[in-house]
Protein backbone atom coordinates (compact mmCIF):
# COMPACT_ATOMS: atom_id res chain seq x y z
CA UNK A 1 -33.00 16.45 -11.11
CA UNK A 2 -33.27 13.23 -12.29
CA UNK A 3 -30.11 10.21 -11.98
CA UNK A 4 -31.10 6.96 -14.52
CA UNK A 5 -29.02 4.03 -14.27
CA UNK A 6 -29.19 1.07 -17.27
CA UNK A 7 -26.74 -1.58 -18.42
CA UNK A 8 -24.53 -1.40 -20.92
CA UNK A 9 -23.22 -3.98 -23.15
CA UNK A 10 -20.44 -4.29 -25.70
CA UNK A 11 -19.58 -1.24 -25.18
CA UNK A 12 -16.68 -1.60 -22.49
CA UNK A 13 -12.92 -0.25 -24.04
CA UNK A 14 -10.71 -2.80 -23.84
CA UNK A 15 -8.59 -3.44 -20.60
CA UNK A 16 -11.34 -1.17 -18.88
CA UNK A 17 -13.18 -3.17 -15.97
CA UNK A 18 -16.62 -2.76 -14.82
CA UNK A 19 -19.30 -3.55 -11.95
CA UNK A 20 -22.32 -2.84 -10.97
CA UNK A 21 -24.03 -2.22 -7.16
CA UNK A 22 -27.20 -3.59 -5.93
CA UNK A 23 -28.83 -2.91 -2.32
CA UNK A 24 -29.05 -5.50 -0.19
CA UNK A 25 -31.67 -6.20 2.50
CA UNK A 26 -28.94 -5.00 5.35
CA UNK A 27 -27.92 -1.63 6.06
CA UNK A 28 -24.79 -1.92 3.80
CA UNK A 29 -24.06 -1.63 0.39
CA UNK A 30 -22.44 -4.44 -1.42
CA UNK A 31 -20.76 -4.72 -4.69
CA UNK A 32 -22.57 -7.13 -6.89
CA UNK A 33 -21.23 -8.69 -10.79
CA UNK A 34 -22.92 -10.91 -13.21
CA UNK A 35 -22.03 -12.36 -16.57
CA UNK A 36 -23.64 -9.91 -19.52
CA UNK A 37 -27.12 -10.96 -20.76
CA UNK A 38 -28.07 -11.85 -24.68
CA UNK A 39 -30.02 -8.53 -24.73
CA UNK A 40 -30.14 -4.94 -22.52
CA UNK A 41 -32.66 -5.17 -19.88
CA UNK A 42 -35.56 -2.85 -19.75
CA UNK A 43 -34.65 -0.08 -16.96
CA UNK A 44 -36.66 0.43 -14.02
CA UNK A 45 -37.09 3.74 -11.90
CA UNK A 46 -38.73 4.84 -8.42
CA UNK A 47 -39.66 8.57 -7.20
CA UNK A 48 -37.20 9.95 -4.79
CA UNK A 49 -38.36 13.03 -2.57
CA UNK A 50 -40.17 13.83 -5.83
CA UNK A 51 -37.34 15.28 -7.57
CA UNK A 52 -34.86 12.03 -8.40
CA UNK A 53 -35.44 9.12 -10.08
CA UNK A 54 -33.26 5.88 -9.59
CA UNK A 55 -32.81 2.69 -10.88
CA UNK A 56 -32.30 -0.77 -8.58
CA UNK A 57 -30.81 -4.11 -10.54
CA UNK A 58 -30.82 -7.11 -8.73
CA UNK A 59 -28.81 -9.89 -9.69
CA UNK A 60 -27.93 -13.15 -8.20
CA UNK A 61 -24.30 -13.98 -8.32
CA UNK A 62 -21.31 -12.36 -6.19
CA UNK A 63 -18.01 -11.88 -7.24
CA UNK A 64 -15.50 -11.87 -4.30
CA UNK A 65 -12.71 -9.12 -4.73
CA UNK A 66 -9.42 -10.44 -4.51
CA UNK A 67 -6.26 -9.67 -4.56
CA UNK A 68 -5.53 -10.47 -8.03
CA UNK A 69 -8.88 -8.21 -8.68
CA UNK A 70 -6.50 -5.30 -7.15
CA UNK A 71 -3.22 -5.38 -8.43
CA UNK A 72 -4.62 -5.80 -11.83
CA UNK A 73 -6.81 -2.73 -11.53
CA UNK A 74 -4.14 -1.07 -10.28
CA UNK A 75 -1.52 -1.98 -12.59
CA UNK A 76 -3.76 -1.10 -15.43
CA UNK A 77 -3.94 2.19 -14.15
CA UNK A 78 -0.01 2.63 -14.00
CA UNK A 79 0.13 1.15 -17.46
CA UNK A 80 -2.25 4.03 -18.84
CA UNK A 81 0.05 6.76 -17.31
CA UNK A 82 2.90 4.88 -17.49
CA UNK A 83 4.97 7.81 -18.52
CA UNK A 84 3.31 10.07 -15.58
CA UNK A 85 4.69 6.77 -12.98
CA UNK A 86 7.89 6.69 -13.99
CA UNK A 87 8.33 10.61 -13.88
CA UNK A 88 6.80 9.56 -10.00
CA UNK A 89 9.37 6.59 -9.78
CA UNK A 90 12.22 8.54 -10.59
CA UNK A 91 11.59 11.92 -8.50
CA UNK A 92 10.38 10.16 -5.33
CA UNK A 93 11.20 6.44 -5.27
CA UNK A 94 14.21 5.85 -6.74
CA UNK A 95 16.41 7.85 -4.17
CA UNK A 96 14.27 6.00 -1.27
CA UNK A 97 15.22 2.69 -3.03
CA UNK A 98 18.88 3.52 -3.64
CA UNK A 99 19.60 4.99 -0.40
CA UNK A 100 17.88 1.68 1.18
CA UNK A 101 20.03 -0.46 -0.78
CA UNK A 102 23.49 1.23 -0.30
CA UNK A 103 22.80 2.05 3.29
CA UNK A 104 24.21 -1.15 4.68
CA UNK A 105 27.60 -0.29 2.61
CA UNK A 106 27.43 3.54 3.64
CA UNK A 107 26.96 2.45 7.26
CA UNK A 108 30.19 -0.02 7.38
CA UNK A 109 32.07 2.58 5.89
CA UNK A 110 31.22 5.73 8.31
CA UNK A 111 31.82 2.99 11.32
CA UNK A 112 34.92 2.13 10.13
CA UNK A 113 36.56 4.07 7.89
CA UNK A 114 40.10 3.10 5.73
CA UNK A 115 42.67 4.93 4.01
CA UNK A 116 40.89 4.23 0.25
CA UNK A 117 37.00 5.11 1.14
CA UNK A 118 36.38 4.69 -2.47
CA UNK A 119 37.51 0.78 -1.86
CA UNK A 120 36.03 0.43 1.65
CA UNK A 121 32.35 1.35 -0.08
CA UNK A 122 32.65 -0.91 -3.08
CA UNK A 123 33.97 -4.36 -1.00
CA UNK A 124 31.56 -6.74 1.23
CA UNK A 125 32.73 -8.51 3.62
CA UNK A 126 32.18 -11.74 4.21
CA UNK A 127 32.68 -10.70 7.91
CA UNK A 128 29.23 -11.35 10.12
CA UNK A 129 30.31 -8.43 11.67
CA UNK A 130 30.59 -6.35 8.30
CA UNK A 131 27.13 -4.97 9.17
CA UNK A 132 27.34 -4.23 12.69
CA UNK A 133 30.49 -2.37 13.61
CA UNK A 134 30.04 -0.17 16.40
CA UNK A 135 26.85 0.35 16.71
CA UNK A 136 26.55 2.80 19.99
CA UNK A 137 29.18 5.18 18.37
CA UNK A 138 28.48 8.47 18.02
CA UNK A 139 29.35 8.68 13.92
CA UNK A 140 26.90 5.34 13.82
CA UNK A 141 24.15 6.90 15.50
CA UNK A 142 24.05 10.69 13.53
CA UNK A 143 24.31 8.86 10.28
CA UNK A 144 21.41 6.35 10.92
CA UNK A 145 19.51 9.51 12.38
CA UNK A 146 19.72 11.32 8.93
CA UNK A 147 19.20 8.20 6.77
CA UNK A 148 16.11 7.84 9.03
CA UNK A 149 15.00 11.26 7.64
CA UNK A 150 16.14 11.00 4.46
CA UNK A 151 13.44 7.52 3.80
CA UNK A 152 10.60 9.05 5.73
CA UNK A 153 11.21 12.32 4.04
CA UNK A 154 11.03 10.79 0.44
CA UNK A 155 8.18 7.89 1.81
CA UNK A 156 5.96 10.41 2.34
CA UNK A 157 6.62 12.40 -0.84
CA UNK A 158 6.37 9.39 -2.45
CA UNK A 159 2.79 8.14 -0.77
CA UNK A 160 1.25 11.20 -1.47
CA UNK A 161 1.99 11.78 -5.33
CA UNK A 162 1.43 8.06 -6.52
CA UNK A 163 -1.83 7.58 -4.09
CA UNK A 164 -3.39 10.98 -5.33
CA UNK A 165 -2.36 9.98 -9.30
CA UNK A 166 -4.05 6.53 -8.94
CA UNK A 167 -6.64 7.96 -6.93
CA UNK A 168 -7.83 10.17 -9.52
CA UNK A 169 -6.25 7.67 -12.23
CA UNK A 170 -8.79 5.58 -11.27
CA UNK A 171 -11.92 7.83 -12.56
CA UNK A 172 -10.07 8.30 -15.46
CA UNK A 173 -9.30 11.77 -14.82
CA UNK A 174 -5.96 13.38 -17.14
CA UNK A 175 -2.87 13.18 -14.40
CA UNK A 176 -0.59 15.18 -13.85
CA UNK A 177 3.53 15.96 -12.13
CA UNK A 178 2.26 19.40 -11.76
CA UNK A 179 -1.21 18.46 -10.00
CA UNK A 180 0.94 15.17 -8.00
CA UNK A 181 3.18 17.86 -6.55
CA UNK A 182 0.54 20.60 -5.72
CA UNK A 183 -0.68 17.11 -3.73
CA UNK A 184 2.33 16.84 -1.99
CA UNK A 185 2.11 20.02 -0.64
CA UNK A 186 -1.17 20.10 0.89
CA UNK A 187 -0.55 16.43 2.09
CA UNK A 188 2.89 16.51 3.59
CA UNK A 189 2.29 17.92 6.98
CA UNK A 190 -1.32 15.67 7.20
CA UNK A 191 0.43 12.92 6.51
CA UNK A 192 3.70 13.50 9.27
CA UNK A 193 1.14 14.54 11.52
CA UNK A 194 -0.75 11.24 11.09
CA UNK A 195 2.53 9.08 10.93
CA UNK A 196 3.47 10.63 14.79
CA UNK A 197 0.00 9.35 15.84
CA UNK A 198 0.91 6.13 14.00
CA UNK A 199 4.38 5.62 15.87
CA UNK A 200 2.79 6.72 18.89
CA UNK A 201 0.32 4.02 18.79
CA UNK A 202 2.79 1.10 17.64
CA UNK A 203 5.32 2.60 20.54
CA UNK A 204 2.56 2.20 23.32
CA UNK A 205 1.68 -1.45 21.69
CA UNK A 206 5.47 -2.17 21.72
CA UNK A 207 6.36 -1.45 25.09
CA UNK A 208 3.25 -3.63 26.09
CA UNK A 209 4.87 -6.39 24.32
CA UNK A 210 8.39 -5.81 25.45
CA UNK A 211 6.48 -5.95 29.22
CA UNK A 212 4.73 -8.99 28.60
CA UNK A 213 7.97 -10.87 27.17
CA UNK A 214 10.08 -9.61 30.20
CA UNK A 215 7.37 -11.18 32.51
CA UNK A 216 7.42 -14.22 29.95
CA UNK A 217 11.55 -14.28 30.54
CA UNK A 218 11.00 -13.79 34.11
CA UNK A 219 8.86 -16.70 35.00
CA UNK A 220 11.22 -18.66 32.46
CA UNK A 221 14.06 -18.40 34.40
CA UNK A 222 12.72 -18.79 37.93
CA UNK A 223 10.88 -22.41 36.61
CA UNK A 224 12.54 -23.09 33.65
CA UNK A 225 11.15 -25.71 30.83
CA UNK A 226 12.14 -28.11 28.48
CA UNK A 227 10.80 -29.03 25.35
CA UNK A 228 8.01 -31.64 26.49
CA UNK A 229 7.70 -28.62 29.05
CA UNK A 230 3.65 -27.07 29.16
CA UNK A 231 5.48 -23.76 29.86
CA UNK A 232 6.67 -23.95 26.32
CA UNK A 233 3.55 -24.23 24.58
CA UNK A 234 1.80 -21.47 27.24
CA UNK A 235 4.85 -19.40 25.66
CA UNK A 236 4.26 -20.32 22.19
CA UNK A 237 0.41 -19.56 22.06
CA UNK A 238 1.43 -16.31 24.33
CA UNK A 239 3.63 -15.66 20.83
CA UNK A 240 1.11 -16.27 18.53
CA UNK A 241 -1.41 -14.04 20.07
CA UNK A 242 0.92 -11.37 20.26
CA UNK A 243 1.53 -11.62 16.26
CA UNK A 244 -2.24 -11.70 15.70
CA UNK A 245 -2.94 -9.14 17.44
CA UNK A 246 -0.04 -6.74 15.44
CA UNK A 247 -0.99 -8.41 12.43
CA UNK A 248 -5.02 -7.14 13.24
CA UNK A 249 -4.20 -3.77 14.08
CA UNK A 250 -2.17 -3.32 11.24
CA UNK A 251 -4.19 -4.84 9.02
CA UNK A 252 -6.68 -2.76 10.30
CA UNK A 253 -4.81 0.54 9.73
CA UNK A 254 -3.86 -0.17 5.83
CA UNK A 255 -5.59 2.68 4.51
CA UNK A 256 -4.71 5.11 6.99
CA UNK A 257 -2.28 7.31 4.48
CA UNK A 258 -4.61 6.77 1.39
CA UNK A 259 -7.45 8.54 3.19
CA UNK A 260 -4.69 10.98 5.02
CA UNK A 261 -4.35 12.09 0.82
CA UNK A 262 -7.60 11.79 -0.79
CA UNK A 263 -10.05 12.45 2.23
CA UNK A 264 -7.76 15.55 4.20
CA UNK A 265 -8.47 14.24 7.50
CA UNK A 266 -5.38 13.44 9.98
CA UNK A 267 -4.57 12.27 13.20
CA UNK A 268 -6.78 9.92 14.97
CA UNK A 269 -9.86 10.12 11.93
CA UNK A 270 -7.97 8.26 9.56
CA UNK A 271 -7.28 5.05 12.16
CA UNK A 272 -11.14 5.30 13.15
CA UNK A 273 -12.12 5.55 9.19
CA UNK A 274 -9.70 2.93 7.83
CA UNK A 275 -10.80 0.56 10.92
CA UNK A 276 -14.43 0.84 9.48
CA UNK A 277 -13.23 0.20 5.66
CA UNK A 278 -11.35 -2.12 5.78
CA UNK A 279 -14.29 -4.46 7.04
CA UNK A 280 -15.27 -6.99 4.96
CA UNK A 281 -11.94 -6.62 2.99
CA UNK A 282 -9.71 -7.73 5.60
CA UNK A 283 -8.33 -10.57 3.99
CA UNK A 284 -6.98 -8.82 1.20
CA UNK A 285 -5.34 -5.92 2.63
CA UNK A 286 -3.47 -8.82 4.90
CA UNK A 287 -2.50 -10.70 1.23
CA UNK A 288 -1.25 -7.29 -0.69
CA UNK A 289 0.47 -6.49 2.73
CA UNK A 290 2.48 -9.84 2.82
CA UNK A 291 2.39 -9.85 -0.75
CA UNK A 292 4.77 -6.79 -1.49
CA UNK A 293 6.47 -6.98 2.08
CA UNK A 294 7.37 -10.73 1.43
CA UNK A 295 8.84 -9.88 -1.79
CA UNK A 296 10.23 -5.99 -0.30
CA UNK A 297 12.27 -8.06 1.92
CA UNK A 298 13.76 -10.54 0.08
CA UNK A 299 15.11 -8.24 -2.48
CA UNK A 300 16.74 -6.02 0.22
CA UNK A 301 18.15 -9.40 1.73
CA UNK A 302 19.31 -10.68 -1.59
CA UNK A 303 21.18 -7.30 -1.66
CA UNK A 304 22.88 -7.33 1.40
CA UNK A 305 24.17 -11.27 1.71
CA UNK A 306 24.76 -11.62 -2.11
CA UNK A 307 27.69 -9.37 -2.41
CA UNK A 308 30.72 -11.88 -2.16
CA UNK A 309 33.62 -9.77 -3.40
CA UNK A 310 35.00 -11.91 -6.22
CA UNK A 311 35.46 -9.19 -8.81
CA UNK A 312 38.77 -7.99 -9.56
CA UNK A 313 39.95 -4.37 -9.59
CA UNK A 314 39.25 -1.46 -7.01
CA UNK A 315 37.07 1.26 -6.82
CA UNK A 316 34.22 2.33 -8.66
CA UNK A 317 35.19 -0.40 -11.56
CA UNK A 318 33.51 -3.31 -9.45
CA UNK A 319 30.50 -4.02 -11.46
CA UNK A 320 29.69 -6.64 -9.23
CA UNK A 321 28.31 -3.89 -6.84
CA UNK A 322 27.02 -1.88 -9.01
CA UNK A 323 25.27 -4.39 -10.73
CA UNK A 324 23.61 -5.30 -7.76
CA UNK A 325 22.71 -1.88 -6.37
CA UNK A 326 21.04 -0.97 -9.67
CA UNK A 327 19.14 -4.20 -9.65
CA UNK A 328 18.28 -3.85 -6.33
CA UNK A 329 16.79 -0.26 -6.62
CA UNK A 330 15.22 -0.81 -9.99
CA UNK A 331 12.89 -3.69 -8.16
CA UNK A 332 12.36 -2.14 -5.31
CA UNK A 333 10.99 0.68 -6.99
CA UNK A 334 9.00 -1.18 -9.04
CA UNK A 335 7.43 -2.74 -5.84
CA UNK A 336 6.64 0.04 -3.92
CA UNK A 337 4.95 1.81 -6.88
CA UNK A 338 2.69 -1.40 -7.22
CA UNK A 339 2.11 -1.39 -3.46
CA UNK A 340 1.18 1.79 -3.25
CA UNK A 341 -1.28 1.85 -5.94
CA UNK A 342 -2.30 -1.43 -4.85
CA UNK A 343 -3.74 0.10 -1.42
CA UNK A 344 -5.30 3.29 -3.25
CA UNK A 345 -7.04 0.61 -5.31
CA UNK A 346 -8.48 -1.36 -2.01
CA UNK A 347 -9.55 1.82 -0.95
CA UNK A 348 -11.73 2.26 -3.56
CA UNK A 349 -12.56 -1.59 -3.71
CA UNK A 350 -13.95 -0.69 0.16
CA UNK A 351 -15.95 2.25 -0.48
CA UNK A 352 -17.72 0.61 -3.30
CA UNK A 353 -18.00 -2.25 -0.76
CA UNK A 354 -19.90 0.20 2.23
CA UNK A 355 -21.98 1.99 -0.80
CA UNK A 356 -20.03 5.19 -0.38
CA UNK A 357 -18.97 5.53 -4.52
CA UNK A 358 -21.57 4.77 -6.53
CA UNK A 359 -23.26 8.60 -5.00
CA UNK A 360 -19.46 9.90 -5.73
CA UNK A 361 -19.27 9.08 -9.09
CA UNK A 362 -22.21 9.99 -10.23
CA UNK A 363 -21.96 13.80 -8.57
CA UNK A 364 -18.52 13.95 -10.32
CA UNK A 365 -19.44 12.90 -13.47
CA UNK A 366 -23.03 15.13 -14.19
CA UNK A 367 -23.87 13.95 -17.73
CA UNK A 368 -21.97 12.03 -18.24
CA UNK A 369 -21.77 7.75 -18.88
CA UNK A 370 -19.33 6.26 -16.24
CA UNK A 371 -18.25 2.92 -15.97
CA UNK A 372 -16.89 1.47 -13.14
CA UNK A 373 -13.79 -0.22 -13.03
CA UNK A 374 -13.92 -3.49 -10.93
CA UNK A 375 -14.06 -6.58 -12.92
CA UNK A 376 -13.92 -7.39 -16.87
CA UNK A 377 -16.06 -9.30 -18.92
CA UNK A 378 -19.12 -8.39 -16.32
CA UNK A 379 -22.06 -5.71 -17.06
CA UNK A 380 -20.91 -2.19 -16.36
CA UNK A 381 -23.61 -0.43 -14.19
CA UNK A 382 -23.89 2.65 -16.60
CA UNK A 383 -24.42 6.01 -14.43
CA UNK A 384 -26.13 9.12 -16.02
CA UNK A 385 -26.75 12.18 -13.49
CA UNK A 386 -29.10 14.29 -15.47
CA UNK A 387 -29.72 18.25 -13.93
């Protein structure tokens, strides 16, 4: 059993990316590119427990993955299924996006309903109140309950078809509705499971917070502090390091849902394994995380404070609203597809970062040439597995 690696050159499809690995001195794996040479290189090869044969290439220039490097891999990847994604969109996002975007409307309208609930659901207020009548009712607090379940129900429907098309998107395997929804149902109770856990942890970290800022409030009012006060910047920095440290431990657990999907673990595994892969790649799961939720919220706030009502006529004829809720889901969709896949993508940007893929891909691909999407116009490390 024999695996040879060489380099390849020219021979790259267009819009298909490439890389190549290298071992480094440490006890990691890092992912290594380099600008194509004139000719192939002569291939090199080492006895392995007397039965495999590898090849090392060494090369002296790094690329650093960014996070341009990952929504472009990933949005090639939607653009070669893009009829397969928008099946996706349409089944699984597009009802979370909608619902999201009419929910402020819907809300106003079940806390205080008129005569013409046709009319009442079309107009915005320009009311600051519009959004916030009666919150403690009992009407308020059953419908947010089941628009609650509604979104997580179709999130996690939605998580677990796009991440497992990418997924195997990404090795260039055929996808399929059929094979995304056999997904779903072998990942839906993994990944509720591993969402309890999730809320679980973030409820624990929250009511630390909440504790700290009531002692924060206390001390507050019993010395009190102006602005040249040293109180105030004690409070500031105590605010700061609060955000970092949500910021870390989110950052942290990124890929907790793309390995709930590909890898089948759940519960407290996938924190402990997306802690360890996200190493080294921290930085750009923050960026793609502030990215798509900078952009996320905007659009939903657009929606909710750009609906003056200055179109005339009633009912379902304002096309003002409509306009707008349309828009809003259409974008929204668009974004969480592209978020999603993003992350799927880093996954696979980390395991080929901790020398976990290279051994993957060349098990799943017996004779067969492979190349590995990471970064174009570099040498594709060409991987033969030979029985």
């Amino acid at each position: 059993m024999h695996i040879h690696s060489r380099h390849a050159y020219e021979t790259t499809p267009p819009n298909f990316t490439s890389s190549t690995f290298s071992s480094s001195s440490s006890s990691s794996q890092q992912l290594l590119l380099h600008n194509p040479p004139p000719q192939p290189p002569q291939t090199t090869s080492s006895t392995m427990n007397s039965s495999t044969t590898t090849t090392t290439t060494t090369t002296t220039s790094q690329s650093i993955v960014d996070i341009w490097c990952v929504i472009t891999e990933s949005k090639r990847i939607i653009n070669a299924h893009s009829r397969h994604f928008l099946a996706l969109s349409v089944l699984f996002l597009l009802p979370l996006s909608f619902s999201l975007a009419v929910f402020p409307t819907l809300l106003s309208t079940v806390a205080a309903p008129s005569p013409n609930h046709i009319h009442s659901l079309l107009r915005l207020s320009d009311d600051p109140s519009f959004f916030h009548l009666h919150p403690t009712s009992h009407k308020t607090l059953i419908f947010s309950s089941l628009f609650l379940c509604f979104t997580l129900f179709f999130f996690l429907l939605a998580v677990a078809a796009v991440t497992s098309s990418v997924y195997h998107g990404f090795y260039g395997r055929p996808v399929k509705v059929l094979n995304s929804i056999r997904s779903i149902l072998s990942s839906f109770l993994p990944l509720l499971g591993t969402l309890i856990v999730f809320c679980v942890v973030f409820g624990c970290l929250g009511w630390s917070w909440y504790r700290v800022i009531g002692l924060i409030e206390q001390i507050v009012g019993e010395y009190g502090f102006s602005y040249n006060s040293p109180n105030l910047i004690a409070v500031l920095l105590i605010g700061v390091l609060l955000l970092g440290i949500n910021l870390y431990v989110f950052v942290s657990f990124s890929l907790v849902h793309v390995i709930v999907v590909v890898e089948g673990k759940w519960g407290f595994t996938p924190f402990r394994r997306s802690q360890h892969l996200v190493r080294g790649m921290r930085w750009v799961a923050l960026m793609l995380i502030g990215f798509f939720g900078f952009f996320e919220v905007v659009v939903l706030w657009v929606s909710m404070v750009a609906g003056v009502d200055d179109i005339s006529g009633d009912g379902w004829s304002k096309c003002g609203f409509v306009l707008r809720i349309v828009t809003t889901s259409t974008v929204l969709t668009l974004l969480l597809l592209h978020s999603i896949a993003a992350t799927t993508v880093l996954y696979m940007y980390c395991k080929a970062l901790h020398g976990e893929l290279a051994g993957e891909i060349a098990h799943e691909f017996a004779t067969e040439y492979v190349s590995l999407p990471f970064d174009e116009k570099k040498v594709p490390h060409v991987v033969c597995y030979v029985c």
